[in-house]
Structure formats: C-alpha cells, structure tokens
N, C-alpha and C. Protein backbone atom coordinates (compact mmCIF):
# COMPACT_ATOMS: atom_id res chain seq x y z
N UNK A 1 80.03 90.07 102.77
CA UNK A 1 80.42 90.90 101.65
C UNK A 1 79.16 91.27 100.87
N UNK A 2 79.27 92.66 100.61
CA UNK A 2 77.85 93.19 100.16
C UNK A 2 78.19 92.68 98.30
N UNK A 3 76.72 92.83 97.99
CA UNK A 3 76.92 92.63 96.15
C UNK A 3 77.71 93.39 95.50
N UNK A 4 77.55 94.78 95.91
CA UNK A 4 78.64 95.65 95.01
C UNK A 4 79.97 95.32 94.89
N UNK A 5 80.53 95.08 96.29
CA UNK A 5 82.08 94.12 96.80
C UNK A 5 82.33 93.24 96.18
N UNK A 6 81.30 92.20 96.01
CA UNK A 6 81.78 90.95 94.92
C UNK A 6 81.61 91.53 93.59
N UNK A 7 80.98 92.53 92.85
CA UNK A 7 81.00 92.49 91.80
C UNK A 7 82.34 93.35 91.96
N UNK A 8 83.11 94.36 92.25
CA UNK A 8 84.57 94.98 91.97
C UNK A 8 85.68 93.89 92.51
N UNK A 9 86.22 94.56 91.17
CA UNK A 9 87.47 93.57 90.93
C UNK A 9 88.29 93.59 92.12
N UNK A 10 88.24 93.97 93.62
CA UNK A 10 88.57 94.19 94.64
C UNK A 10 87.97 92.81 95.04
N UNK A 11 86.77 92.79 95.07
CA UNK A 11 85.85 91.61 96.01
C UNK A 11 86.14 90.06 95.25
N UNK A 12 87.02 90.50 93.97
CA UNK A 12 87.26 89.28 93.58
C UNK A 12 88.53 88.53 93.74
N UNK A 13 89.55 89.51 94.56
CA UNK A 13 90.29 89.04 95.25
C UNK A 13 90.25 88.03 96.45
N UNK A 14 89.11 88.08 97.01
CA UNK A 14 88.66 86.77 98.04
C UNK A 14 89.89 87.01 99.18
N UNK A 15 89.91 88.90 99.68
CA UNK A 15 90.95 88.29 101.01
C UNK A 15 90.31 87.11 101.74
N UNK A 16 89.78 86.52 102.19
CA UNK A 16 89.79 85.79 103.33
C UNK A 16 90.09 84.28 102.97
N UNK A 17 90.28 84.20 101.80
CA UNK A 17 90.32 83.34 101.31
C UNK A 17 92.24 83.02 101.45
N UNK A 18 92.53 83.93 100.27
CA UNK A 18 94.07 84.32 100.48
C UNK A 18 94.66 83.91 102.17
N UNK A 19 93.74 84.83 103.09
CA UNK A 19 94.65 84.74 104.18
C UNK A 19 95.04 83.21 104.54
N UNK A 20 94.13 83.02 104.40
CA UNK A 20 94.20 80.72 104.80
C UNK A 20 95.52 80.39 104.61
N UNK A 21 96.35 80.66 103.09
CA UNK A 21 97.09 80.18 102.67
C UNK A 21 98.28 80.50 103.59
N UNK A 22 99.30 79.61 104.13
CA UNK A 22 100.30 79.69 105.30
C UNK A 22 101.29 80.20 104.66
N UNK A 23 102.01 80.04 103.69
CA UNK A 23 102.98 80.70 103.10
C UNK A 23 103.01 81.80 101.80
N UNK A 24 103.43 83.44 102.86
CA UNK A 24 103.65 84.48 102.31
C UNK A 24 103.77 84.59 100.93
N UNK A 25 104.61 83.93 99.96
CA UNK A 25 104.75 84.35 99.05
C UNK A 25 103.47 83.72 97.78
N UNK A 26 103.33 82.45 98.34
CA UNK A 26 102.17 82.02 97.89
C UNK A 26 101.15 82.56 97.43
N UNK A 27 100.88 83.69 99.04
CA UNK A 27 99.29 84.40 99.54
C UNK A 27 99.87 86.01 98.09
N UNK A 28 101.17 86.33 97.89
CA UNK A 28 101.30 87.57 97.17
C UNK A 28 101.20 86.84 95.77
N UNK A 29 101.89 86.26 95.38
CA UNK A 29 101.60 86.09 94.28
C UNK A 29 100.06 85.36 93.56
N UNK A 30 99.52 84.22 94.57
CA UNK A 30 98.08 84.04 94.11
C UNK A 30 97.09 85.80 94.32
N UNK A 31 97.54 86.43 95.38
CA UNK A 31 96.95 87.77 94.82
C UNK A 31 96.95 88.78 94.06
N UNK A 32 98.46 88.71 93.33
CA UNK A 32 98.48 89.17 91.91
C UNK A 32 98.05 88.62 91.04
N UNK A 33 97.90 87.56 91.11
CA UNK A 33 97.05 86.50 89.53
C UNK A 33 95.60 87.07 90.09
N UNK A 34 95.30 86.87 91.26
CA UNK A 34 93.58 87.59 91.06
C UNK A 34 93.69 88.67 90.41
N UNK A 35 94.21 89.99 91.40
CA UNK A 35 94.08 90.90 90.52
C UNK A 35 94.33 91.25 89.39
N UNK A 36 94.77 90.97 88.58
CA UNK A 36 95.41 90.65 87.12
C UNK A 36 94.02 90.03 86.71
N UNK A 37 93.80 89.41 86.96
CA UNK A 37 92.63 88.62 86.15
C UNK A 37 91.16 89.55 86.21
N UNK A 38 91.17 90.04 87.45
CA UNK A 38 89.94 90.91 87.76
C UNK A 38 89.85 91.71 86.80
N UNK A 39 91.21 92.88 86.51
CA UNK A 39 91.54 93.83 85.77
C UNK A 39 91.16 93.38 83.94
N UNK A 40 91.53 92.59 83.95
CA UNK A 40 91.83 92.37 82.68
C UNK A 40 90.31 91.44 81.86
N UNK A 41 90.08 91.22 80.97
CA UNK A 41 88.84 90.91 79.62
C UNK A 41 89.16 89.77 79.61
N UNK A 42 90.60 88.69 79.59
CA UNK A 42 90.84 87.84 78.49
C UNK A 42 91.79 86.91 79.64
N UNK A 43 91.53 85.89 80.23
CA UNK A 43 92.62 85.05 81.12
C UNK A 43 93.65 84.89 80.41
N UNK A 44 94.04 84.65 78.90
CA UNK A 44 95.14 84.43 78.58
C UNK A 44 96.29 85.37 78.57
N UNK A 45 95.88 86.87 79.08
CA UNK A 45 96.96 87.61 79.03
C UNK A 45 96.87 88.31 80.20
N UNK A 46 97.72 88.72 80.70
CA UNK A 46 97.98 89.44 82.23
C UNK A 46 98.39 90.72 81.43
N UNK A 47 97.47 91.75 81.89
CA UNK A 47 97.77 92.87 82.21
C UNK A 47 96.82 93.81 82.83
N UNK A 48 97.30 94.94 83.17
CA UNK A 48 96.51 95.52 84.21
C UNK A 48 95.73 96.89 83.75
N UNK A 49 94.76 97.16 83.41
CA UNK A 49 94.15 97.87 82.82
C UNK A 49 92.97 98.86 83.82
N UNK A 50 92.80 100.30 83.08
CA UNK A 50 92.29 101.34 84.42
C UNK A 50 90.61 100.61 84.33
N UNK A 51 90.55 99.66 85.49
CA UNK A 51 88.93 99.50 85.63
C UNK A 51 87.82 100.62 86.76
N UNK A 52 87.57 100.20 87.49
CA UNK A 52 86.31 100.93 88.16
C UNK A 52 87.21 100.90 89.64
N UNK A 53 88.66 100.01 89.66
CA UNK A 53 89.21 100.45 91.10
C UNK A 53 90.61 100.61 90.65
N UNK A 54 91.28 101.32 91.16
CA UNK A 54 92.38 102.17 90.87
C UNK A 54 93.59 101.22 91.14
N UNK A 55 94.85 101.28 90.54
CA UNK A 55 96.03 100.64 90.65
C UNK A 55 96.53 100.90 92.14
N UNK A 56 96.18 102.11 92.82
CA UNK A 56 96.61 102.03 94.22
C UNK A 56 95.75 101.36 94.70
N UNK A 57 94.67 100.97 94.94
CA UNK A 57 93.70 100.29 95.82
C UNK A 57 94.26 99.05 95.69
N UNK A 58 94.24 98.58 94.41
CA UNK A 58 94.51 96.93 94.37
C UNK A 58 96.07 96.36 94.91
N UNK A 59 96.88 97.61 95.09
CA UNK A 59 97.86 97.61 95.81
C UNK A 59 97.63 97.45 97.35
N UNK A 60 96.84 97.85 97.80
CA UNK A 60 96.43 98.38 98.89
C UNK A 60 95.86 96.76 99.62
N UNK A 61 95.27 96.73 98.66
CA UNK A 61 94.20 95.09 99.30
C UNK A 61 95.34 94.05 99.32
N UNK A 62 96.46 94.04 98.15
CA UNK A 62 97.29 93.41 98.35
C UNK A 62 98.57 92.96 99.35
N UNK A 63 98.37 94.00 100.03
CA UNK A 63 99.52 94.77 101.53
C UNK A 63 98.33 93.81 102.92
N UNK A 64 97.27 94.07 102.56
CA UNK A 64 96.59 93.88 103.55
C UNK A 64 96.29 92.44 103.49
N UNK A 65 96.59 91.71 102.44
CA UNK A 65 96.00 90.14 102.26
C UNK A 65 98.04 89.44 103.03
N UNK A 66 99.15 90.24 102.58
CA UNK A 66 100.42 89.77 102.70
C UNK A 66 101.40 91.29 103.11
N UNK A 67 100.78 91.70 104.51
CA UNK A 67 101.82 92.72 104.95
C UNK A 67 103.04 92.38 105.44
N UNK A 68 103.02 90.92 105.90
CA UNK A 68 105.07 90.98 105.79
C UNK A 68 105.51 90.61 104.63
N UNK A 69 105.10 90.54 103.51
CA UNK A 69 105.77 90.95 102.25
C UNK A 69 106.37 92.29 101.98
N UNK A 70 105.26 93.35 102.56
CA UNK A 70 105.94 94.52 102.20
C UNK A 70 106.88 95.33 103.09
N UNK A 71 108.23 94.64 102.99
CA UNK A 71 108.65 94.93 103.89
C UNK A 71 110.00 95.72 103.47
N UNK A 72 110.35 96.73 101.74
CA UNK A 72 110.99 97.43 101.56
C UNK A 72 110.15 98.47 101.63
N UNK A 73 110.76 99.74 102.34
CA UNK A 73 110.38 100.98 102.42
C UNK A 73 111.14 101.85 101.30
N UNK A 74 110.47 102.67 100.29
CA UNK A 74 111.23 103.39 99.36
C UNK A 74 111.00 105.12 99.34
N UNK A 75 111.66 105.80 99.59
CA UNK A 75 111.16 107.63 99.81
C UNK A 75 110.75 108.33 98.38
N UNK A 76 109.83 108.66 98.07
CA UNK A 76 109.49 109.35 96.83
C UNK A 76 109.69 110.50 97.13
N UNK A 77 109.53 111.53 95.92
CA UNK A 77 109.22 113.01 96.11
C UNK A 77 108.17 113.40 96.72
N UNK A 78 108.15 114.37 97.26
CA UNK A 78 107.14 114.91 97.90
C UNK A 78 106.52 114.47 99.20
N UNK A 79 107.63 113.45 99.28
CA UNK A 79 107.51 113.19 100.66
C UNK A 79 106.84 112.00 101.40
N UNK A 80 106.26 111.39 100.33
CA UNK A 80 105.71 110.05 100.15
C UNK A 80 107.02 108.79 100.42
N UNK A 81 105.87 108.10 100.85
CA UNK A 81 106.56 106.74 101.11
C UNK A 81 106.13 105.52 100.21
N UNK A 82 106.70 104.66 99.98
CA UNK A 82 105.97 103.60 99.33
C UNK A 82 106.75 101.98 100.08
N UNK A 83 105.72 101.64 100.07
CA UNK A 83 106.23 100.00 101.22
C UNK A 83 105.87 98.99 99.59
N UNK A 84 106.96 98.39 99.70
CA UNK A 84 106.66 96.93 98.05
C UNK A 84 107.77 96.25 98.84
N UNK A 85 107.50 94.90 97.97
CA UNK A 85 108.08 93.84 98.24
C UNK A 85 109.60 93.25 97.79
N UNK A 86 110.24 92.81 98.57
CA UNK A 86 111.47 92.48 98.56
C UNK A 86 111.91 91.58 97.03
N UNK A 87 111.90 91.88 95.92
CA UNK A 87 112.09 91.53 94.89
C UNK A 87 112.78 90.58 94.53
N UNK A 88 113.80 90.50 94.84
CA UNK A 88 115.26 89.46 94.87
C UNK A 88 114.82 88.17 95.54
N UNK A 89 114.11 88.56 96.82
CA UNK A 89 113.75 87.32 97.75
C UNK A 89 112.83 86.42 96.98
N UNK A 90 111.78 87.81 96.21
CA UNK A 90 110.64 86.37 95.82
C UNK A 90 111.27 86.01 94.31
N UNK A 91 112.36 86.51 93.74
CA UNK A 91 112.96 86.02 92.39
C UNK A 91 113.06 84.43 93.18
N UNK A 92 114.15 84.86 94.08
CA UNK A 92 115.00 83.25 94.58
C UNK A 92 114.03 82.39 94.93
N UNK A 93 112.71 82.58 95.72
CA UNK A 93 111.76 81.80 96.14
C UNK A 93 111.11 80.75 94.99
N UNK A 94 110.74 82.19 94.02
CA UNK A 94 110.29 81.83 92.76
C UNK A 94 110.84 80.31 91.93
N UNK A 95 112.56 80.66 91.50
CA UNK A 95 112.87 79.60 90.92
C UNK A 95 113.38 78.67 91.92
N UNK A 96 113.44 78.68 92.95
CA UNK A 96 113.50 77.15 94.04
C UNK A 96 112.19 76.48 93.62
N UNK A 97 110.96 77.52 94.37
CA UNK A 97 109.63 76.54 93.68
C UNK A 97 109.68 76.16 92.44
N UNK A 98 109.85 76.48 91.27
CA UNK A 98 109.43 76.17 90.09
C UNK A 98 110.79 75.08 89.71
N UNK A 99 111.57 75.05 90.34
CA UNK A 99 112.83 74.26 90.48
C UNK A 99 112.19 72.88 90.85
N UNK A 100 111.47 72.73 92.05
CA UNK A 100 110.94 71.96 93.11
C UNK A 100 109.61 71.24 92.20
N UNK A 101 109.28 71.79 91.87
CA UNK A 101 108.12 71.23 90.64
C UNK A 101 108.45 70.86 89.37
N UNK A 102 109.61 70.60 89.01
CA UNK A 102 109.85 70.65 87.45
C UNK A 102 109.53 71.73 86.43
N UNK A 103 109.30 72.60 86.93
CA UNK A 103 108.49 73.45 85.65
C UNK A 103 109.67 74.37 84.82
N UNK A 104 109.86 73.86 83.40
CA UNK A 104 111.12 74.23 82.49
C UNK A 104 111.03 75.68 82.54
N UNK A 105 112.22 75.53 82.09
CA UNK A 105 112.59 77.52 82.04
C UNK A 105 111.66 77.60 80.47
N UNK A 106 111.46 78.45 79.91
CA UNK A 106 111.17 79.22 78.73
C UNK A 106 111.58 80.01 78.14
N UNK A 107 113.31 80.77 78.33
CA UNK A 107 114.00 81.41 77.78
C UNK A 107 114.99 81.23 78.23
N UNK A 108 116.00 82.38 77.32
CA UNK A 108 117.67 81.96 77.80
C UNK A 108 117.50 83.91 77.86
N UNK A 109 117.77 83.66 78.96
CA UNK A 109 117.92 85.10 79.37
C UNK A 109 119.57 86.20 79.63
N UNK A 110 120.58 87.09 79.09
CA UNK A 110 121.75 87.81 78.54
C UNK A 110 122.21 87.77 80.04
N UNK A 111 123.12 87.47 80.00
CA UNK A 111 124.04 87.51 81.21
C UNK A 111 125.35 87.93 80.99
N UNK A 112 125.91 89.20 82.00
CA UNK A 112 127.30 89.43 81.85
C UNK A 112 128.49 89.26 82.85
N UNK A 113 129.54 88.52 82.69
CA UNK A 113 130.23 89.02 84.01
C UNK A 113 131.35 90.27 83.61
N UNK A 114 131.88 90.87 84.65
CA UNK A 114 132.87 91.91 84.96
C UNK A 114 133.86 92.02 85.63
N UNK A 115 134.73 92.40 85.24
CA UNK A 115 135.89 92.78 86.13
C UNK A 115 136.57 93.85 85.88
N UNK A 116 137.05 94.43 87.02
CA UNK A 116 137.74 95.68 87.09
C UNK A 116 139.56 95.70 87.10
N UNK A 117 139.49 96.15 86.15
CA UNK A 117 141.11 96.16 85.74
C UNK A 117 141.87 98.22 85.41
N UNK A 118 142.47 98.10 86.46
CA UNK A 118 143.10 99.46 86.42
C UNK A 118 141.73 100.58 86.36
N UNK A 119 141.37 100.37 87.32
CA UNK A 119 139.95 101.46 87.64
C UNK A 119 138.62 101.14 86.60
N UNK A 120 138.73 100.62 85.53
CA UNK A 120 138.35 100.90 84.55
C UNK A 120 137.25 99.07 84.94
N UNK A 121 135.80 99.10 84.28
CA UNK A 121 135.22 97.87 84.31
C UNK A 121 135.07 97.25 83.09
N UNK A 122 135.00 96.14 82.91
CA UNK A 122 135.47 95.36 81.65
C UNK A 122 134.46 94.24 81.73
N UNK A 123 133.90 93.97 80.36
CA UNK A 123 133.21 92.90 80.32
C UNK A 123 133.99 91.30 80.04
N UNK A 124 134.17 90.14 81.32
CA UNK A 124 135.03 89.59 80.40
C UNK A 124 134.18 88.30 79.93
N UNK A 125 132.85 88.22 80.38
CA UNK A 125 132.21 86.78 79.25
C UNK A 125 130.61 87.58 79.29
N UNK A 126 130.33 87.07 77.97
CA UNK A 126 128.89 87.19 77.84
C UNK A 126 127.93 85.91 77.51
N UNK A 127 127.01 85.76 78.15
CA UNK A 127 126.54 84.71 77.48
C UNK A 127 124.57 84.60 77.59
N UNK A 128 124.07 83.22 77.51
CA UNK A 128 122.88 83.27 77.85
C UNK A 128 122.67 82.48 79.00
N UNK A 129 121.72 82.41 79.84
CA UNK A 129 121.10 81.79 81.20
C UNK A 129 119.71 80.98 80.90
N UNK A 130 119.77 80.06 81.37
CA UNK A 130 118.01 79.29 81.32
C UNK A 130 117.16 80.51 82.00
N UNK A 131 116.42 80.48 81.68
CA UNK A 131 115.02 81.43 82.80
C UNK A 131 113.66 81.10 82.11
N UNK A 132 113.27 81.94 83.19
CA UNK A 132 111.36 82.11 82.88
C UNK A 132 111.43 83.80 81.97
N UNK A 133 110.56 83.35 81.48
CA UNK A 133 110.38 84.70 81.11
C UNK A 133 109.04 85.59 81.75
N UNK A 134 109.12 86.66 82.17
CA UNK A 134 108.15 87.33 82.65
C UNK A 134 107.63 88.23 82.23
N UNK A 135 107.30 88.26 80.43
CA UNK A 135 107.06 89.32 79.65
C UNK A 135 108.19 90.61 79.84
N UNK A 136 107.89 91.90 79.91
CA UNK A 136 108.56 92.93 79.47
C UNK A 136 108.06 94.40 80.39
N UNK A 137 109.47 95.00 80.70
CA UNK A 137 108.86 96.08 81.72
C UNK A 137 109.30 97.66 81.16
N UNK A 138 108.28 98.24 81.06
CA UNK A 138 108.86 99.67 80.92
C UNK A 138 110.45 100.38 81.54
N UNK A 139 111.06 100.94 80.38
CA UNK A 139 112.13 101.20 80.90
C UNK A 139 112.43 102.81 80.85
N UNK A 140 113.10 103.63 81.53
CA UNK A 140 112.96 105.57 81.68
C UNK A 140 111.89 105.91 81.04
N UNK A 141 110.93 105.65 82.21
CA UNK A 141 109.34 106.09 81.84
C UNK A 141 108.63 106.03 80.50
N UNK A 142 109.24 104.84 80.13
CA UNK A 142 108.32 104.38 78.96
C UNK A 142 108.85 104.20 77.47
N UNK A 143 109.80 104.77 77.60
CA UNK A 143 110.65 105.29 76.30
C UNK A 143 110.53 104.03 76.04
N UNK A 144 110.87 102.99 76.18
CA UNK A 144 111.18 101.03 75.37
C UNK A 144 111.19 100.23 76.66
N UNK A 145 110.80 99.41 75.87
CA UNK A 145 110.33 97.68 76.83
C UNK A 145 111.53 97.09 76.68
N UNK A 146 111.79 96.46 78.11
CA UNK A 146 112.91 95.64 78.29
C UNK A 146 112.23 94.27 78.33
N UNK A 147 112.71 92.78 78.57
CA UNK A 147 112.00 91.89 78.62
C UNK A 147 112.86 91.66 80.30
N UNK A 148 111.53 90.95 80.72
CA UNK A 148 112.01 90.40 82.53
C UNK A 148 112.14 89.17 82.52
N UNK A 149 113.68 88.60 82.66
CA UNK A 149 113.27 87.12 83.15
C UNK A 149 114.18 86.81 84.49
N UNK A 150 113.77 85.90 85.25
CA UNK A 150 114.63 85.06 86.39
C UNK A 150 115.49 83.66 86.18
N UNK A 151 116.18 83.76 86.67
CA UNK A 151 117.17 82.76 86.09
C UNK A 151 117.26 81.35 87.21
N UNK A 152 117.67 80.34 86.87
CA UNK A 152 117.34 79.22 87.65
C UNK A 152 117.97 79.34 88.74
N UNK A 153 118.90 80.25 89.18
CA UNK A 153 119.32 80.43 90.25
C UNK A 153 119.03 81.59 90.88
N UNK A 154 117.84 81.93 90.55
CA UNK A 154 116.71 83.10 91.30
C UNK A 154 117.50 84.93 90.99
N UNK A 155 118.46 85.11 90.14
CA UNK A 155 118.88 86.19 89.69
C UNK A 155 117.56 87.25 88.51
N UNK A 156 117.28 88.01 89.18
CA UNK A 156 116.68 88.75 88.31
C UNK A 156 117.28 89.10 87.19
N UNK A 157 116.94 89.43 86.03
CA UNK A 157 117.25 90.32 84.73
C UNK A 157 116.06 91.12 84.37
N UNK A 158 116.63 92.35 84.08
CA UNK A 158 115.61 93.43 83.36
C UNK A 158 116.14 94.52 82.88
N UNK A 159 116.53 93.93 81.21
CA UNK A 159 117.34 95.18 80.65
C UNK A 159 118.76 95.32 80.77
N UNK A 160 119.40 96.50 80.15
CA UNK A 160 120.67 95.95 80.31
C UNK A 160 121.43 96.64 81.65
N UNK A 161 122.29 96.23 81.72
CA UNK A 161 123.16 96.71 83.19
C UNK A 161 123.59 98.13 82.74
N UNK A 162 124.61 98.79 83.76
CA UNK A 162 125.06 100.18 83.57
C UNK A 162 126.16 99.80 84.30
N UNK A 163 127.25 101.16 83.97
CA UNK A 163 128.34 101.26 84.77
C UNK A 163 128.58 102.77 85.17
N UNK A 164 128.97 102.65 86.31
CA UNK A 164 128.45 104.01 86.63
C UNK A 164 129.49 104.53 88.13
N UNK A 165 130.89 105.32 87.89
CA UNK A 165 131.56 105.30 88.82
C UNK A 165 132.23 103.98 89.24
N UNK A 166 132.49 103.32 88.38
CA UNK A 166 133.58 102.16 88.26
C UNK A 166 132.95 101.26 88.69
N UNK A 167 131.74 101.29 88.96
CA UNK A 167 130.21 100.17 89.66
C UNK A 167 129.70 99.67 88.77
N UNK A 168 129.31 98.18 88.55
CA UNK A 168 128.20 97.87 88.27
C UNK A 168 127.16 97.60 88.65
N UNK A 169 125.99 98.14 87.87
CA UNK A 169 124.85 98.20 88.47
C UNK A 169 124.13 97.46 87.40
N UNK A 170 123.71 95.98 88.37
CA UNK A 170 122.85 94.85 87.08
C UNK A 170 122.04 95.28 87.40
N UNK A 171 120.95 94.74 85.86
CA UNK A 171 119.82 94.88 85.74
C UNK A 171 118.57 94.60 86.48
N UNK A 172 119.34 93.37 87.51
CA UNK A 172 118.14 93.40 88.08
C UNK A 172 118.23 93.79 89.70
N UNK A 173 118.61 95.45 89.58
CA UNK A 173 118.38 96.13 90.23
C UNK A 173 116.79 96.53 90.72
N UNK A 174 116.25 96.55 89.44
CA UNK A 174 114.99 96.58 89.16
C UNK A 174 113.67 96.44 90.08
N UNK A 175 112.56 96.58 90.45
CA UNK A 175 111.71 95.78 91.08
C UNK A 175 110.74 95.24 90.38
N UNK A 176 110.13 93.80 90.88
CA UNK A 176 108.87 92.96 90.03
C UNK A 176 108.19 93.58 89.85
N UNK A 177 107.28 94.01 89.03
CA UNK A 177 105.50 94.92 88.89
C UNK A 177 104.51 93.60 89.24
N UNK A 178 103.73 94.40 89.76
CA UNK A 178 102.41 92.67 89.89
C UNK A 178 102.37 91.86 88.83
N UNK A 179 102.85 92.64 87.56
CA UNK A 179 102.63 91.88 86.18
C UNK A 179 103.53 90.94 86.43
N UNK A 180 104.36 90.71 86.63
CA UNK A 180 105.22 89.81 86.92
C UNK A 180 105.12 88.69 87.59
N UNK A 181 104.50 89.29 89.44
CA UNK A 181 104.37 88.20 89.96
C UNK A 181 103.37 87.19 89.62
N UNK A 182 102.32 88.20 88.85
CA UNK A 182 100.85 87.45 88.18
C UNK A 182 101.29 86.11 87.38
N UNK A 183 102.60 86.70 86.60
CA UNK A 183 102.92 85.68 85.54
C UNK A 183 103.86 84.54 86.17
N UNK A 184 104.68 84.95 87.59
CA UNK A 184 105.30 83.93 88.30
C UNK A 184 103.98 82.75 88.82
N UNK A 185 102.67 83.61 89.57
CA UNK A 185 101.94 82.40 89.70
C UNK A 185 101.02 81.93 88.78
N UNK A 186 101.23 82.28 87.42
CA UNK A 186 100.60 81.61 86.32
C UNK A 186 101.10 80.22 86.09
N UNK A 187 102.66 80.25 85.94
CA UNK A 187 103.77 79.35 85.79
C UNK A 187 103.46 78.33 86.99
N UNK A 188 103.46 78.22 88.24
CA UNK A 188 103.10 77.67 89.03
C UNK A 188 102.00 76.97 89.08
N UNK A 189 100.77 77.08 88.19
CA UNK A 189 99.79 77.14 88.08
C UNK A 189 98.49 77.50 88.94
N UNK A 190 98.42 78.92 89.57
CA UNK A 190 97.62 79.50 90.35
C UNK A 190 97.31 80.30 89.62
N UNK A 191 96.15 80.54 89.59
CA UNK A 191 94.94 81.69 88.89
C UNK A 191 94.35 82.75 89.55
C-alpha cells in the first residue's frame, strides 16, 4: 500500500485486514465503524461527512471487503442498480449478538400491533419495546429525523408505520445507513 492509500480514509479501512475476519457480518459492520471513523474529526460521534473520498467509494470498498452481504438488489431511476445489505438479517444478527454478550438495551423503542376488522386496520395495543438505539435517520428526503432502534428480538423500528390499502407497512421497512451499522459495532465494542 502506497503512502497516499494509507493516508485516505479508504486505506484506513485495512481491507486485508477485515478480510481475516470469518464471519460476514462482523467483517460489515467492523467496516462501517472504520469508515465512520475515517470520515469523521471526533471518535465519539459517528457520522459521515464529504472528505477527500466520496460516499460511493467507501461504499464500494465496503462490497469488496463483504460481497455476500450485498446481496439485496434495488432498481433506481435511470436505470441504475444498487446492491446493499439485507437489513432485517443483520437487525436479528445484531440483537442475538448483543443478546449473547450481555450488552443492555438503551431505549424503549414505540411499538404497534394491528388488526383488521371489516376491511378497515385498527390499532389494537400500543406500547414500548427494550432496544438499542441507533441515533436517527432522515425521513422524505430530509424533511425530519426519525430515531432508529432494534428491538431485542431483532425487529427494526424507524419512524412511524403507514397504512396504505388496508396494509400495514412497519417502520422498519426501512434500510440500515452505515451510520447505523457503525453504531451497531460501536455497541459491540469494535472501532
């Protein structure tokens, strides 16, 4: 690795390092805490900020350190494709591990159930859930922050649900942002 490589926040990802690690979700999420950390001034806060390599690249290195992670395909406009990671899977992974380690929830995260009575959907309990919290994700392009958390039984939340054609559609329809997984392997304690 040439000097320039180690000095961008790319070369401080350490693929070869990453690859060692035997289990997938491990190798994605210790590579979102790098990059997160590369990006960012201050270890105590994860976020991802425009440095000298672009949010697609660090995507890019990240596919290549854990390509059977990316194993949802999504169709954009224009004809683009985008390959990201199975969200739900690494929620559930998430709180088994952090289950498996003791590590306490940190919030009580809004939970609803539903039922459908004469076409029509009905809320019939509301309550709160143990979870992690995973800070907060932009919601219809920015307009307000929702907060993200996972629940001890690996259920995503992000924001509130919808109903839509007698469907519900929960919140955590959603997908993780790296910010997220950064902060899943913070909790874990990987840097």
């Amino acid at each position: 690795m040439s000097l320039r490589e180690r000095k961008s926040p790319l070369g401080r990802l350490d693929v070869p390092s990453l690859r060692q690690i035997p289990d997938p979700h491990e190798r994605l999420l210790r590579g979102a805490a790098r990059i997160a950390a590369a990006f960012t001034e201050s270890t105590s806060t994860i976020r991802f900020t425009r440095g000298d390599v672009s949010h697609d690249q660090a995507l890019k290195a990240l596919r290549e350190v854990v390509p059977e992670m990316f194993t949802v395909i999504k169709q954009l406009p224009m004809g683009k494709v985008l390959h990201t990671w199975d969200s739900e899977a690494i929620a559930r992974w998430f709180a088994a591990e952090a289950q498996r380690r003791t590590i306490r929830t940190n919030a009580m995260a809004p939970w609803r159930e539903y039922r459908k009575t004469f076409g029509r959907v009905r809320v019939t309990s509301e309550t709160r859930v143990p979870a992690w919290s995973l800070g907060s994700i932009s919601m219809m392009r920015g307009d307000w922050q929702e907060s993200v958390y996972i629940t001890q039984d690996g259920r995503i939340v992000a924001g509130p649900d919808s109903v839509e054609n007698g469907e519900v559609w929960r919140s955590g329809n959603r997908e993780l942002t790296e910010m997220q997984l950064a902060h899943m392997a913070n909790y874990l304690g990987w840097k």
